[in-house]
Protein backbone atom coordinates (compact mmCIF):
# COMPACT_ATOMS: atom_id res chain seq x y z
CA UNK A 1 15.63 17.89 14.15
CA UNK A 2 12.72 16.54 12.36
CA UNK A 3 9.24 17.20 13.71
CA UNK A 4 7.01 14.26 14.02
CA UNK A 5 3.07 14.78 15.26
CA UNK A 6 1.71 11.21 15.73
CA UNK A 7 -2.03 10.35 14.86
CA UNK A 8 -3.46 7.33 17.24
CA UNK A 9 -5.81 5.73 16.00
CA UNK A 10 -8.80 3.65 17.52
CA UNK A 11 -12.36 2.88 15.85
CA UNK A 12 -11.31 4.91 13.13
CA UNK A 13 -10.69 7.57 15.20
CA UNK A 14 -8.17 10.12 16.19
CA UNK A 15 -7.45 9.97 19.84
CA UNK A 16 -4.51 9.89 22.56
CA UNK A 17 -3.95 7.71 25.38
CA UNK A 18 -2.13 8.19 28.75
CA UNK A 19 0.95 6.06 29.68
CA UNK A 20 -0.37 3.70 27.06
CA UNK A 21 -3.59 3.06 29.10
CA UNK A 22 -6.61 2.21 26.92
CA UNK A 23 -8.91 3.14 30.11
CA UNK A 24 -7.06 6.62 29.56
CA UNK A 25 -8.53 7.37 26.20
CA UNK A 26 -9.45 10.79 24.75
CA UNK A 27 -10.50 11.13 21.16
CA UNK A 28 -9.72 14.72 19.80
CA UNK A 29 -10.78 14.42 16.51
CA UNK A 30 -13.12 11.86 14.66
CA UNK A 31 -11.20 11.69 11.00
CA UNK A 32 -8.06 11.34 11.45
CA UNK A 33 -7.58 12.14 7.48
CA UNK A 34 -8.53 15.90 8.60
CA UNK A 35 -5.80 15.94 11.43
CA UNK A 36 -3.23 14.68 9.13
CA UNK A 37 -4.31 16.75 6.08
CA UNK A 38 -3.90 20.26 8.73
CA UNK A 39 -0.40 18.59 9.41
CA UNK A 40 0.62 18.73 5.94
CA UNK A 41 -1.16 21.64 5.03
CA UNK A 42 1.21 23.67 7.76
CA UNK A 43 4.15 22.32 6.34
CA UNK A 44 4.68 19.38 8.10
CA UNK A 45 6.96 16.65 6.23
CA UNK A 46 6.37 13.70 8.53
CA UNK A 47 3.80 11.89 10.22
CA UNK A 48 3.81 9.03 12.85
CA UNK A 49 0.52 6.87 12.87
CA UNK A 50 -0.11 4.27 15.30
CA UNK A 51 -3.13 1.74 15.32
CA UNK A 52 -3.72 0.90 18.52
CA UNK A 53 -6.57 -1.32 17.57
CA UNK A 54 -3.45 -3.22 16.09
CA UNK A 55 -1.79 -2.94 18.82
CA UNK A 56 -4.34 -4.71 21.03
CA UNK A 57 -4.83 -7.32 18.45
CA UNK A 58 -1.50 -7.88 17.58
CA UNK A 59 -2.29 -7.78 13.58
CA UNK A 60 -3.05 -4.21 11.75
CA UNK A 61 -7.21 -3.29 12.24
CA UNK A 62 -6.46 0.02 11.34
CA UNK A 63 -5.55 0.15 7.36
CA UNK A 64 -8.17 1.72 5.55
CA UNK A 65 -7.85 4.47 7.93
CA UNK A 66 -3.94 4.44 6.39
CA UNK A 67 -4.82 4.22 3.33
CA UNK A 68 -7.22 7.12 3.40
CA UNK A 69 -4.31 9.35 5.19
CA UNK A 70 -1.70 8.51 2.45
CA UNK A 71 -3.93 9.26 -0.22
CA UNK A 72 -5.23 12.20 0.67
CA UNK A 73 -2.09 13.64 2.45
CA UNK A 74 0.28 12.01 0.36
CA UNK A 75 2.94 14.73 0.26
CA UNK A 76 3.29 13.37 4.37
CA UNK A 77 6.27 10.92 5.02
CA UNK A 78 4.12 8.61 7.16
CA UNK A 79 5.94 5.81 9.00
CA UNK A 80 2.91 3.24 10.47
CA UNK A 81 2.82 0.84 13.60
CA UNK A 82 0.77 -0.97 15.59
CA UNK A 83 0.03 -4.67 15.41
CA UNK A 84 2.91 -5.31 13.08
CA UNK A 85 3.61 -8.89 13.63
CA UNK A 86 3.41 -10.84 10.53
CA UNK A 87 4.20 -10.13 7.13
CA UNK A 88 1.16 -10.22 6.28
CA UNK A 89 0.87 -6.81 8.42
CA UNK A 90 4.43 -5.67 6.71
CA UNK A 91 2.59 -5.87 3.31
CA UNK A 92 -0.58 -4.48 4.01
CA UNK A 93 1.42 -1.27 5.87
CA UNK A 94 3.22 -0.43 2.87
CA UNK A 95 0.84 -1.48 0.22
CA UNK A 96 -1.68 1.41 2.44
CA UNK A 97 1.00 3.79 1.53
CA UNK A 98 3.13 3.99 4.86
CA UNK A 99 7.13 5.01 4.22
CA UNK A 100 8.31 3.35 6.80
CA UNK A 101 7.05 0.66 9.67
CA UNK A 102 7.87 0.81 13.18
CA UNK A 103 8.47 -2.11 14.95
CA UNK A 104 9.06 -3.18 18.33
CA UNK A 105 7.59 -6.46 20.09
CA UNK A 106 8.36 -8.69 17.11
CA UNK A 107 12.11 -7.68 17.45
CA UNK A 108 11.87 -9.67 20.74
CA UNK A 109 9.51 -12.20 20.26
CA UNK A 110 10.42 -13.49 16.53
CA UNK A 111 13.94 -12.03 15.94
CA UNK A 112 14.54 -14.35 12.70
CA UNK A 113 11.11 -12.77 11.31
CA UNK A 114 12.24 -9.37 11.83
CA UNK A 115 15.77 -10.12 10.70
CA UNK A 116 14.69 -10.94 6.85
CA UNK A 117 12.35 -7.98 6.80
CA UNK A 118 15.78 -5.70 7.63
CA UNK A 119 17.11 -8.21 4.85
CA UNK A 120 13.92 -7.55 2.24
CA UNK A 121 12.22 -3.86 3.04
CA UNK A 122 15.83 -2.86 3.58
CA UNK A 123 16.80 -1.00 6.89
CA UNK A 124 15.97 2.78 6.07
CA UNK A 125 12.26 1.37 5.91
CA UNK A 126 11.86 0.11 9.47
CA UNK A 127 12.35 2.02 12.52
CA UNK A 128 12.84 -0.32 15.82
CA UNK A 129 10.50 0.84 18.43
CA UNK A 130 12.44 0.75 21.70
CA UNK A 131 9.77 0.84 24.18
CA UNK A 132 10.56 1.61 27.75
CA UNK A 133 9.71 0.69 31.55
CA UNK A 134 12.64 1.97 34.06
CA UNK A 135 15.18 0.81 30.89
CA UNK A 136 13.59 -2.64 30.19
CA UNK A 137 11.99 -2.92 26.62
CA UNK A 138 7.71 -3.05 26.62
CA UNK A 139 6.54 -5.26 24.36
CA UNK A 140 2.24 -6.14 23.22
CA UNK A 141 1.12 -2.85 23.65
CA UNK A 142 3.33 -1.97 26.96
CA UNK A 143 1.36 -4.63 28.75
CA UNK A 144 4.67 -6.86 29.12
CA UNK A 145 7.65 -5.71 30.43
CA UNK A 146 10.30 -8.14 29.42
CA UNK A 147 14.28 -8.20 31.43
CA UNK A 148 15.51 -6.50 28.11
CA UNK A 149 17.86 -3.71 28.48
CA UNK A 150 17.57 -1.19 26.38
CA UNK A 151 21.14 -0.80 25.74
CA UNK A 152 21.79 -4.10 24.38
CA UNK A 153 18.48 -3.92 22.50
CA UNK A 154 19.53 -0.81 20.72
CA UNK A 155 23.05 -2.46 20.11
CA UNK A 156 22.05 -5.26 18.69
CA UNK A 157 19.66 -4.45 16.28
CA UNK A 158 22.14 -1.50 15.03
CA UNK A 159 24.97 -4.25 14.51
CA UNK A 160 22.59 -6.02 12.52
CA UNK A 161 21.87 -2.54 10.30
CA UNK A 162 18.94 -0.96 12.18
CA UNK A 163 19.50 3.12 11.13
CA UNK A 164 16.38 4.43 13.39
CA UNK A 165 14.92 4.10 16.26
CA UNK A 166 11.90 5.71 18.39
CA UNK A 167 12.74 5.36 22.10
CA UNK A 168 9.57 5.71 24.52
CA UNK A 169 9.77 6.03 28.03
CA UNK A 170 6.24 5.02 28.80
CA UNK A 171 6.28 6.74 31.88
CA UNK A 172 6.17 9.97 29.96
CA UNK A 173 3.94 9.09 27.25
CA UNK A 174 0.96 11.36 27.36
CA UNK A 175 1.53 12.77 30.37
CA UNK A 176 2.78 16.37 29.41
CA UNK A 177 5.54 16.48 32.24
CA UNK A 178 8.50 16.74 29.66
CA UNK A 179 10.48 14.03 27.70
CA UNK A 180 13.17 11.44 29.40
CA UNK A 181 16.01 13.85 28.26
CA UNK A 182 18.79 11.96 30.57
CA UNK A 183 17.72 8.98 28.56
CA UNK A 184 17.83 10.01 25.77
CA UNK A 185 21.96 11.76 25.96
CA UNK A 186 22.90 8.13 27.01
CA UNK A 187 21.43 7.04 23.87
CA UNK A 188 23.27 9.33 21.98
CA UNK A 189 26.67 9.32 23.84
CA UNK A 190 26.50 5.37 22.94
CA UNK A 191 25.18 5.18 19.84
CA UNK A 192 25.84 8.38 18.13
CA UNK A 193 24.89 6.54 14.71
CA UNK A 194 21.45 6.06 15.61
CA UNK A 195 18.60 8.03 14.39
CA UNK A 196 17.20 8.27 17.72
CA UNK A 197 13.45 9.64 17.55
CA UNK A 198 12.25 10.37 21.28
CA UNK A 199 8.63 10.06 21.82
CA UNK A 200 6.38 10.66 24.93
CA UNK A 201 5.98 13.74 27.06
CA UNK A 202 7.01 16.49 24.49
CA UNK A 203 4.80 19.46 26.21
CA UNK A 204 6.85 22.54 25.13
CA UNK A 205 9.27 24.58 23.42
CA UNK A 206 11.27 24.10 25.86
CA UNK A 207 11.27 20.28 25.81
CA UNK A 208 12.15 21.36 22.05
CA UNK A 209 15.11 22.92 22.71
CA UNK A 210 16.31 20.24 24.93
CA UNK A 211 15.98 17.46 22.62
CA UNK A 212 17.21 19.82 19.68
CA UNK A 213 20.67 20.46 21.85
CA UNK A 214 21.11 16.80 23.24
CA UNK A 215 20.81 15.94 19.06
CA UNK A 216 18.05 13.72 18.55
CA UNK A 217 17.12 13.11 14.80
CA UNK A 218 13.22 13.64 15.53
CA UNK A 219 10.70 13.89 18.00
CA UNK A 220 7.05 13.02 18.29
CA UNK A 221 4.65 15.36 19.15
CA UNK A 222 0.99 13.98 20.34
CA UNK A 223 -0.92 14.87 22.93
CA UNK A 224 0.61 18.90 23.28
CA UNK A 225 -0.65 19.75 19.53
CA UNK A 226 -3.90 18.38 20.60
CA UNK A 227 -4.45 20.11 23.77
CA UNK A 228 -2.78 23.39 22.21
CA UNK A 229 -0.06 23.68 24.58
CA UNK A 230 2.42 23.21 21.14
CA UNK A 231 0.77 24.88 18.19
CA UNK A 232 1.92 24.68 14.35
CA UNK A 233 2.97 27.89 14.42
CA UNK A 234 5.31 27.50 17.28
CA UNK A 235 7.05 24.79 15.52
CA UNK A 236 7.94 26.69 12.00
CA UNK A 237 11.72 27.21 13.27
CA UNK A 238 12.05 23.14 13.22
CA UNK A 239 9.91 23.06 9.92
């Protein structure tokens, strides 16, 4: 199982929200370059980075701050979303050194757009982010809660080649109570091809173990490294 901490940004900033609520901010560290650099200087391989400037704005705010994490922890596989809705945005994410873009609300709201980037980036460079209110997909930031299941989201964009996708149950996300684990063995028991990443509510070891045993591909890690209730050293048997 692949680790993944994930770096929010806003203002340039490194900082983690609470069930996606911008009202619920907390900013842990002001250069996100130094976060990411301790990541990679622990032996971290991967990195998820979210602008949630973007996000807001629906277009990427937030690429110099990429840039500035790829360069100077370039060894870091980072994948990059937020405000990823043109391909305008696709270029700029990769050309600031990202690995991979994660996607979500254009996959419902301009499927023919996000089609031809599967078709152009390939589809090991784009995870689909399958975002999550009681099992309907969350799109513009998790302020719209479409009639979506997440089932025939996930099945549909893995017929048309999708490899990966980050399921978050917002519900969970930043609230340190433990990751949607009966979710997430659905996932798998139906789409066992899927490199499912589960994101939101990782808190412990334990969460750990359960996501290592159900056999998810990766998880994200936020707000526990922050507030110390993970630490790097507690992760070296994943790293």
């Amino acid at each position: 199982m692949h680790i993944i901490p994930a770096i929010d940004i806003i203002d340039g900033k490194c900082v983690r929200l609470a069930q996606g609520q911008y009202a619920a901010k907390t900013v842990y560290d002001e250069s996100p370059v130094d976060v990411a650099m301790r990541f990679q200087d622990a032996g971290i391989k991967r990195l998820h980075v979210v602008d949630l400037d973007g996000a807001k704005a629906k277009q990427i705010v937030n690429y110099r701050t990429l840039e500035q994490i790829t360069r100077h922890a370039e060894m870091l596989h980072v994948d990059f979303g937020g405000g990823i809705q043109s391909d305008d945005d696709v270029r700029i994410a990769f050309e600031s050194g990202a690995r991979q873009i994660t996607a979500g609300s254009v996959a419902v709201k301009n499927r023919e757009m996000f089609l031809r980037w599967i078709s152009e980036r390939g589809a090991e460079a784009i995870i689909l982010a399958a975002d999550v209110r009681e099992e309907r997909i969350a799109v513009s930031g998790w302020e719209e809660v479409t009639e979506i299941s997440l089932m025939e989201f996930l099945a549909e964009y893995e017929a048309q080649g999708i490899q990966y996708a980050m399921c978050t149950d917002i519900s969970k996300d930043g609230m340190m109570q433990g990751s949607a684990n009966d979710l997430y063995r659905r996932i798998r028991d139906e789409r066992p091809a899927l490199h499912l990443i589960a994101s939101g509510g990782v808190s412990s070891m334990h969460d750990l173990e359960e996501l290592e045993s159900i056999g998810v591909w990766g998880a994200i890690i936020g707000k526990a490294l922050y507030e110390g209730t993970l630490t790097i050293p507690d992760l070296k048997r994943f790293l």
